[in-house]
C-alpha atoms as a PDB file:
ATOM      1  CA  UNK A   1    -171.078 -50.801 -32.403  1.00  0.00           C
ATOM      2  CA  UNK A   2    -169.811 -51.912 -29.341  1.00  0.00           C
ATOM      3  CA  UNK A   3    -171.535 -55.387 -27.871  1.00  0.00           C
ATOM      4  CA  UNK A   4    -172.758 -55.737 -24.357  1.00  0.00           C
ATOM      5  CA  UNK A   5    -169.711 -57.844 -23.380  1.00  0.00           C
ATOM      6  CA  UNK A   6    -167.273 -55.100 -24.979  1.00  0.00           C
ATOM      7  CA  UNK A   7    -169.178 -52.780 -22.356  1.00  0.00           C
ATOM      8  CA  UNK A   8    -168.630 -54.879 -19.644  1.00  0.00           C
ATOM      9  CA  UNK A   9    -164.752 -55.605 -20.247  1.00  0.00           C
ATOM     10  CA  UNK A  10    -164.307 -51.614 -20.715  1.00  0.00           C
ATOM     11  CA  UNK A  11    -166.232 -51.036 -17.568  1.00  0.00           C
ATOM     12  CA  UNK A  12    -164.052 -53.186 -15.523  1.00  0.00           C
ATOM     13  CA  UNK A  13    -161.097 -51.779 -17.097  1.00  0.00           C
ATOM     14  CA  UNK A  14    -161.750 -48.626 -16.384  1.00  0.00           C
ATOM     15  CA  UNK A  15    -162.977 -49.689 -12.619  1.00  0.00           C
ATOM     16  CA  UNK A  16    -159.612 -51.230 -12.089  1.00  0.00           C
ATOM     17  CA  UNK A  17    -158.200 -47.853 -13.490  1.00  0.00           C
ATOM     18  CA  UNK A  18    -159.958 -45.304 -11.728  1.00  0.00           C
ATOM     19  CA  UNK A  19    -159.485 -48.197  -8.280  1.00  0.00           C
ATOM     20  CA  UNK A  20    -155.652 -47.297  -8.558  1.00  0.00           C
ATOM     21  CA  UNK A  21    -155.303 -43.835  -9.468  1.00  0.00           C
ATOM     22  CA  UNK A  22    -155.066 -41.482  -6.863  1.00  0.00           C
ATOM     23  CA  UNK A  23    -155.066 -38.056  -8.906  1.00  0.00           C
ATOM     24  CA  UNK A  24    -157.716 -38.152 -11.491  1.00  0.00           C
ATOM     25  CA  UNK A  25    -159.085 -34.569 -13.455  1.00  0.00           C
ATOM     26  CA  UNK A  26    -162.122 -35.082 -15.548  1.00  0.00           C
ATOM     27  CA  UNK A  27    -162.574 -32.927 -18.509  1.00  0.00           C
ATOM     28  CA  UNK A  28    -164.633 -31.702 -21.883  1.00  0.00           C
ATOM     29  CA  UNK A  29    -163.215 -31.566 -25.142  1.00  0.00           C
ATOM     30  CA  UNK A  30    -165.613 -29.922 -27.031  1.00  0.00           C
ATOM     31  CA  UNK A  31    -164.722 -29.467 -30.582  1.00  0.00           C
ATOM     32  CA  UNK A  32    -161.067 -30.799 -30.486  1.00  0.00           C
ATOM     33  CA  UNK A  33    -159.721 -31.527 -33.903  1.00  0.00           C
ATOM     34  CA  UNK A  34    -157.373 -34.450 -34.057  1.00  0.00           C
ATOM     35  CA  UNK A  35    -153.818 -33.081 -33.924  1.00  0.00           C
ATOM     36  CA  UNK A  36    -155.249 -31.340 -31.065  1.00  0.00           C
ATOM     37  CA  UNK A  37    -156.022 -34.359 -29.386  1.00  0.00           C
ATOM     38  CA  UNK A  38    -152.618 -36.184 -30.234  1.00  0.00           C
ATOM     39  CA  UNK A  39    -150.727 -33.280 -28.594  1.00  0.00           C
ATOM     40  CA  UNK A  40    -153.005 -33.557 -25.648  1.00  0.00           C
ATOM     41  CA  UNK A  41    -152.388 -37.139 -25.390  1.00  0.00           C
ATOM     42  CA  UNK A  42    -148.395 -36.796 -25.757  1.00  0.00           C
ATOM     43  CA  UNK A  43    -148.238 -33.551 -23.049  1.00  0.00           C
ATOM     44  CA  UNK A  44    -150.466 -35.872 -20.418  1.00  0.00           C
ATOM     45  CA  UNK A  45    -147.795 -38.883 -20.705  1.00  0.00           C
ATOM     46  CA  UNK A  46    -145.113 -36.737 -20.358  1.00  0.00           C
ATOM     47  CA  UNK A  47    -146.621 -35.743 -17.616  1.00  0.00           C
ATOM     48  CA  UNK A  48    -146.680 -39.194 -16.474  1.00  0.00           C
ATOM     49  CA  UNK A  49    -150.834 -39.826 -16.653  1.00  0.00           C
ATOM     50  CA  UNK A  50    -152.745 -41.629 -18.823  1.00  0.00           C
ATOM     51  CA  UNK A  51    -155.723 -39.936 -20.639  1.00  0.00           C
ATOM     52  CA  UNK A  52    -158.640 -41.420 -22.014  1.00  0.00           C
ATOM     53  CA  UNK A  53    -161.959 -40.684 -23.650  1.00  0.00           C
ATOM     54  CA  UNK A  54    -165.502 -41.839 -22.008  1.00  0.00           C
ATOM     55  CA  UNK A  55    -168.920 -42.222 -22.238  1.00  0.00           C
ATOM     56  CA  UNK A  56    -170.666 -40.903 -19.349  1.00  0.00           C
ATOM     57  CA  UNK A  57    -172.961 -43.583 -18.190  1.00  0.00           C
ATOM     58  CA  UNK A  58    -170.637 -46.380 -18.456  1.00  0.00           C
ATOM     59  CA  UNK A  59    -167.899 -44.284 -16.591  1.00  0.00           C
ATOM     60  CA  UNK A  60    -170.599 -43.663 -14.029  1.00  0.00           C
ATOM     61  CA  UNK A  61    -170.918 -47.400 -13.560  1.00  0.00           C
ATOM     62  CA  UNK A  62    -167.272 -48.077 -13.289  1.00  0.00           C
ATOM     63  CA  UNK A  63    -166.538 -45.604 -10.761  1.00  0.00           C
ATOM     64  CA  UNK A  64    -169.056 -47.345  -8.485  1.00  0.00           C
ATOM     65  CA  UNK A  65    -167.212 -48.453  -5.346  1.00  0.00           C
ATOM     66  CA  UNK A  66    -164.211 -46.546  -5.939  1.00  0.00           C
ATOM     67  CA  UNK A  67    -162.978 -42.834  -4.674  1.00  0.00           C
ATOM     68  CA  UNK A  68    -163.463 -41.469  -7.830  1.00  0.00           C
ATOM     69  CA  UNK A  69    -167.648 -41.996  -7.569  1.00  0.00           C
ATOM     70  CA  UNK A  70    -168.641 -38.742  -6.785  1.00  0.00           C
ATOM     71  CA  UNK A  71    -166.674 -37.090  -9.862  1.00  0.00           C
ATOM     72  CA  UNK A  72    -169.053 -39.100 -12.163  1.00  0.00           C
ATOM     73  CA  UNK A  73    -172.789 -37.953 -11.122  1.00  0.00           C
ATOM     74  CA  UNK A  74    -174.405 -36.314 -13.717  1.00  0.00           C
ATOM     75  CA  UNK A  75    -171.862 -35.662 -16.465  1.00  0.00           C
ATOM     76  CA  UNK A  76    -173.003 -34.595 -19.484  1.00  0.00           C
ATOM     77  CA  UNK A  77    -171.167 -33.709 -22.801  1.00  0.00           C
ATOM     78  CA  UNK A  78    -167.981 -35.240 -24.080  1.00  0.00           C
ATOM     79  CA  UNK A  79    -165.696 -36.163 -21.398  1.00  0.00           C
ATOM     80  CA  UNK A  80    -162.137 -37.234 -20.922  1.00  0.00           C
ATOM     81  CA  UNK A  81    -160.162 -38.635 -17.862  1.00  0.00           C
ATOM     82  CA  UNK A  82    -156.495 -37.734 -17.554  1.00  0.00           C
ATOM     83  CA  UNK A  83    -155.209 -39.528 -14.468  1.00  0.00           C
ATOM     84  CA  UNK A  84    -152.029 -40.651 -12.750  1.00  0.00           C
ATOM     85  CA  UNK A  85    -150.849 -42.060  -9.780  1.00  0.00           C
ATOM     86  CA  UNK A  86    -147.392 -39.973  -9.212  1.00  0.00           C
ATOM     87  CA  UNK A  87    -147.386 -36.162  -9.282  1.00  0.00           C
ATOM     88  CA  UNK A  88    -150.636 -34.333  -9.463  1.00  0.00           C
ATOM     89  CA  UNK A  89    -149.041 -31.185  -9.941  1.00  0.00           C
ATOM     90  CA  UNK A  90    -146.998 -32.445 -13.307  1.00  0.00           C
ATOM     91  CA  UNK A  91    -150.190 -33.460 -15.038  1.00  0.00           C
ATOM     92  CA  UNK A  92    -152.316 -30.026 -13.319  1.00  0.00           C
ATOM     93  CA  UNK A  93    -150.108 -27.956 -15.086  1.00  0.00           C
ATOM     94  CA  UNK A  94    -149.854 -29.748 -18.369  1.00  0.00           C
ATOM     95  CA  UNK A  95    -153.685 -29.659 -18.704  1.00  0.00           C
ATOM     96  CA  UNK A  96    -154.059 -25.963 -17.780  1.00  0.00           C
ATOM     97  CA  UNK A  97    -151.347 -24.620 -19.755  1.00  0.00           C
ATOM     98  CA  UNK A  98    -153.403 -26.522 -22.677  1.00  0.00           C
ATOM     99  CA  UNK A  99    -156.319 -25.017 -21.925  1.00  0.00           C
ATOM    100  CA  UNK A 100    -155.342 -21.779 -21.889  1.00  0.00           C
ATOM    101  CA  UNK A 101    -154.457 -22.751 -25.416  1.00  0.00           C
ATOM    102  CA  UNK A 102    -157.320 -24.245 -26.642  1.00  0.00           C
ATOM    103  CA  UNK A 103    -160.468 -22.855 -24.783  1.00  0.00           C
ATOM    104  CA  UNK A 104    -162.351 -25.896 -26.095  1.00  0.00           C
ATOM    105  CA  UNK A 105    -161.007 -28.144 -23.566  1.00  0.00           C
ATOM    106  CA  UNK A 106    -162.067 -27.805 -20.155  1.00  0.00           C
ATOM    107  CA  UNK A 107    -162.578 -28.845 -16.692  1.00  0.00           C
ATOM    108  CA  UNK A 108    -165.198 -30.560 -15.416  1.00  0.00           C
ATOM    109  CA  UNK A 109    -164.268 -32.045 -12.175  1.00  0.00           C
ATOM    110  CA  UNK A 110    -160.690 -33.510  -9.997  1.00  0.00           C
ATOM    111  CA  UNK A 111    -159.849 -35.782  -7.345  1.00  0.00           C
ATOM    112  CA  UNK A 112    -156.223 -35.602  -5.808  1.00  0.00           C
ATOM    113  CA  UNK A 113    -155.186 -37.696  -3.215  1.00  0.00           C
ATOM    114  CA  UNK A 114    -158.730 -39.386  -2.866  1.00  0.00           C
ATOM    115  CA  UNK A 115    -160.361 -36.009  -2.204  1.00  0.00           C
ATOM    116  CA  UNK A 116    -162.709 -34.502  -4.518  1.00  0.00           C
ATOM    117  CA  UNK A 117    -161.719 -30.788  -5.955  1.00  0.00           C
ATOM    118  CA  UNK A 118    -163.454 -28.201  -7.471  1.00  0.00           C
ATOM    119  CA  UNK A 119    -162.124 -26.167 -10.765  1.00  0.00           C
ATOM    120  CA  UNK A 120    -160.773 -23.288  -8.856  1.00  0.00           C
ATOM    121  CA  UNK A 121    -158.677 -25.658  -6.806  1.00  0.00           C
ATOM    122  CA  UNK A 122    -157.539 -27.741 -10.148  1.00  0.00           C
ATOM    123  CA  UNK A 123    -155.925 -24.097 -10.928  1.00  0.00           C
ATOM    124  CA  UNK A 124    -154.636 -23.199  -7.780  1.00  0.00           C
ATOM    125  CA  UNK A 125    -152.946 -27.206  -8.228  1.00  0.00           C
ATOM    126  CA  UNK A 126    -151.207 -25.911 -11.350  1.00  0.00           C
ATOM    127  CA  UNK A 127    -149.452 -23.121  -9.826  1.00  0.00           C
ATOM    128  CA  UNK A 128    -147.618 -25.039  -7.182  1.00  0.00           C
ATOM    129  CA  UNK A 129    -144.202 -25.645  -7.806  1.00  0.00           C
ATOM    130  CA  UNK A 130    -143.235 -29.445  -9.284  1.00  0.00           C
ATOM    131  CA  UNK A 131    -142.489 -32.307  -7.535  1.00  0.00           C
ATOM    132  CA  UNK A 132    -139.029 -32.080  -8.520  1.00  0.00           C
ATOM    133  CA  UNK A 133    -138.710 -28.601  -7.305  1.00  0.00           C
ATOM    134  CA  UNK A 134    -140.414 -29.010  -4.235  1.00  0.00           C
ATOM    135  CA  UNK A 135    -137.772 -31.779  -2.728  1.00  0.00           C
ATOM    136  CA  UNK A 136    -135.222 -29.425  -4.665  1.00  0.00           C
ATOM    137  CA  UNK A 137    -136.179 -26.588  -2.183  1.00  0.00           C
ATOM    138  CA  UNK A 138    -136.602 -29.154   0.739  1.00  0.00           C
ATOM    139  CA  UNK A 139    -133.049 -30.303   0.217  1.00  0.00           C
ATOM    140  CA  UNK A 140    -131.859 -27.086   0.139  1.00  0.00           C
ATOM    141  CA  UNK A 141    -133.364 -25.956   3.487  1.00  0.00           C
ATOM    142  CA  UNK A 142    -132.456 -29.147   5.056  1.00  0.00           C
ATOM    143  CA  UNK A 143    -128.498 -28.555   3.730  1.00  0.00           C
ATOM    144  CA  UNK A 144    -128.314 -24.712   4.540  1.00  0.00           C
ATOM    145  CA  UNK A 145    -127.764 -24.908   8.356  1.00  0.00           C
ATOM    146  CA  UNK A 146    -124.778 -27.536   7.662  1.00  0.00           C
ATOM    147  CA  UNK A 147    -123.487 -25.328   5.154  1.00  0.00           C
ATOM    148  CA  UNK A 148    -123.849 -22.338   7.650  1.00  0.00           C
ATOM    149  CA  UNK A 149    -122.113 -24.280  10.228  1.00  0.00           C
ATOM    150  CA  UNK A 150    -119.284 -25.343   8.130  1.00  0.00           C
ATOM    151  CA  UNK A 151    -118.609 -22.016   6.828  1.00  0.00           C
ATOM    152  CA  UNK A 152    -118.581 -20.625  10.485  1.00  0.00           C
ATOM    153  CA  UNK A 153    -115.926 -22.826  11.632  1.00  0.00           C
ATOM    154  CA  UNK A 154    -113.756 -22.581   8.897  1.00  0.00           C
ATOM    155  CA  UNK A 155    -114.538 -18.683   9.575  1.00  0.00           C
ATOM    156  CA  UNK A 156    -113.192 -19.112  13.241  1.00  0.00           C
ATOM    157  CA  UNK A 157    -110.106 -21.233  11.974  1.00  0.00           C
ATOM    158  CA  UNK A 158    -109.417 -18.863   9.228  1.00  0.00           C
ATOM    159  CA  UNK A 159    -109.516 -15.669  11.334  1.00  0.00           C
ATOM    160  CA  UNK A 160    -107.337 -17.436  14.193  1.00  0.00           C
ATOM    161  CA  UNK A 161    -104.803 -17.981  11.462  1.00  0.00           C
ATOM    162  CA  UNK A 162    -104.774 -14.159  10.068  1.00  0.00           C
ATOM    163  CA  UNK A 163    -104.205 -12.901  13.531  1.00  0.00           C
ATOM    164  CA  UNK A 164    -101.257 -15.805  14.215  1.00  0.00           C
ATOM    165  CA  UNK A 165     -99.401 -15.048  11.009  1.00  0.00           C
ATOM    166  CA  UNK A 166    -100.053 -10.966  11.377  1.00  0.00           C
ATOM    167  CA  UNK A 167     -98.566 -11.156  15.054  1.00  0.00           C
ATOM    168  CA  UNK A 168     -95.944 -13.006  13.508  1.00  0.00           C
ATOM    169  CA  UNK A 169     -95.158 -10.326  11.168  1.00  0.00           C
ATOM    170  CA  UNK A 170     -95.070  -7.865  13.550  1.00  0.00           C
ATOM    171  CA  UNK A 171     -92.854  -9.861  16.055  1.00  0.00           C
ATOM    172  CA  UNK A 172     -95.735  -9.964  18.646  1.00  0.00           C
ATOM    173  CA  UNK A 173     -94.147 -13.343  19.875  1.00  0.00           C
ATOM    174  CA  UNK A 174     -90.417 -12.397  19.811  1.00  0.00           C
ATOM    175  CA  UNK A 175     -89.450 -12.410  23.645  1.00  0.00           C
END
């Protein structure tokens, strides 16, 4: 049993947490057995978030004065945090495609970017493209007009030389 000063020192840990993260999905896990739980915990940090378990009232009172209060009101059940202060969409997917392995584990709530979500939009999160992919794509459309460019002048170099050298086959500049 924890003491009252163990309650406090979680409760500002978990303040200080929920302070700094900027992408944070609250969820149930209902009925999780343990090497269910370990692979959830290994697929959030690859996913670069941290995931922890709560109780509801004292995550209530550490999320007062932070962002993340809203997300807190009236929880009820078992409830986990998964958070992270990179890429949303990393650790959106990695919970969704676990849920839609284990239907125990649910969502509850989500904040991204300091704005509260709703399920539907946790979802709709998850089917975006990755971080990675997204400046991938970005690069790509920034590089293509160069590349267009480039390959149109050598295409006007390349064509002036194939009509020099067939002229000069044919003895166009013989005089």
């Amino acid at each position: 049993m924890k003491t009252r000063k163990d309650k406090r020192i979680e409760v500002e840990t978990l303040h200080g947490e929920l302070a700094r993260a900027r992408h944070i999905f609250v969820t149930g896990f209902e009925k999780l057995r343990v090497e269910q739980d370990f692979e959830l915990r290994k697929l959030v940090r690859a996913a670069g978030g941290r995931y922890r378990v709560i109780k509801n009232n004292l995550a209530e009172k550490a999320a007062q004065g932070t962002e993340a209060e809203p997300l807190f009101k009236g929880l009820a059940g078992m409830t986990s945090l998964a958070f992270t202060d990179t890429d949303p969409v990393a650790l959106a997917k990695a919970l969704t495609n676990y849920a839609k392995a284990n239907p125990t584990f649910t969502f509850k709530a989500g904040m991204v970017e300091g704005r509260v979500i709703d399920i539907r939009s946790v979802q709709e999160l998850a089917s975006l493209p990755s971080r990675e992919e997204m400046m991938g794509r970005l690069l790509y459309l920034i590089k293509a007009p160069a590349q267009r460019l480039a390959s149109t002048i050598n295409g006007v170099g390349r064509n002036l030389a194939v009509v020099l050298n067939q002229a000069a086959k044919e003895n166009k500049f013989s005089g």
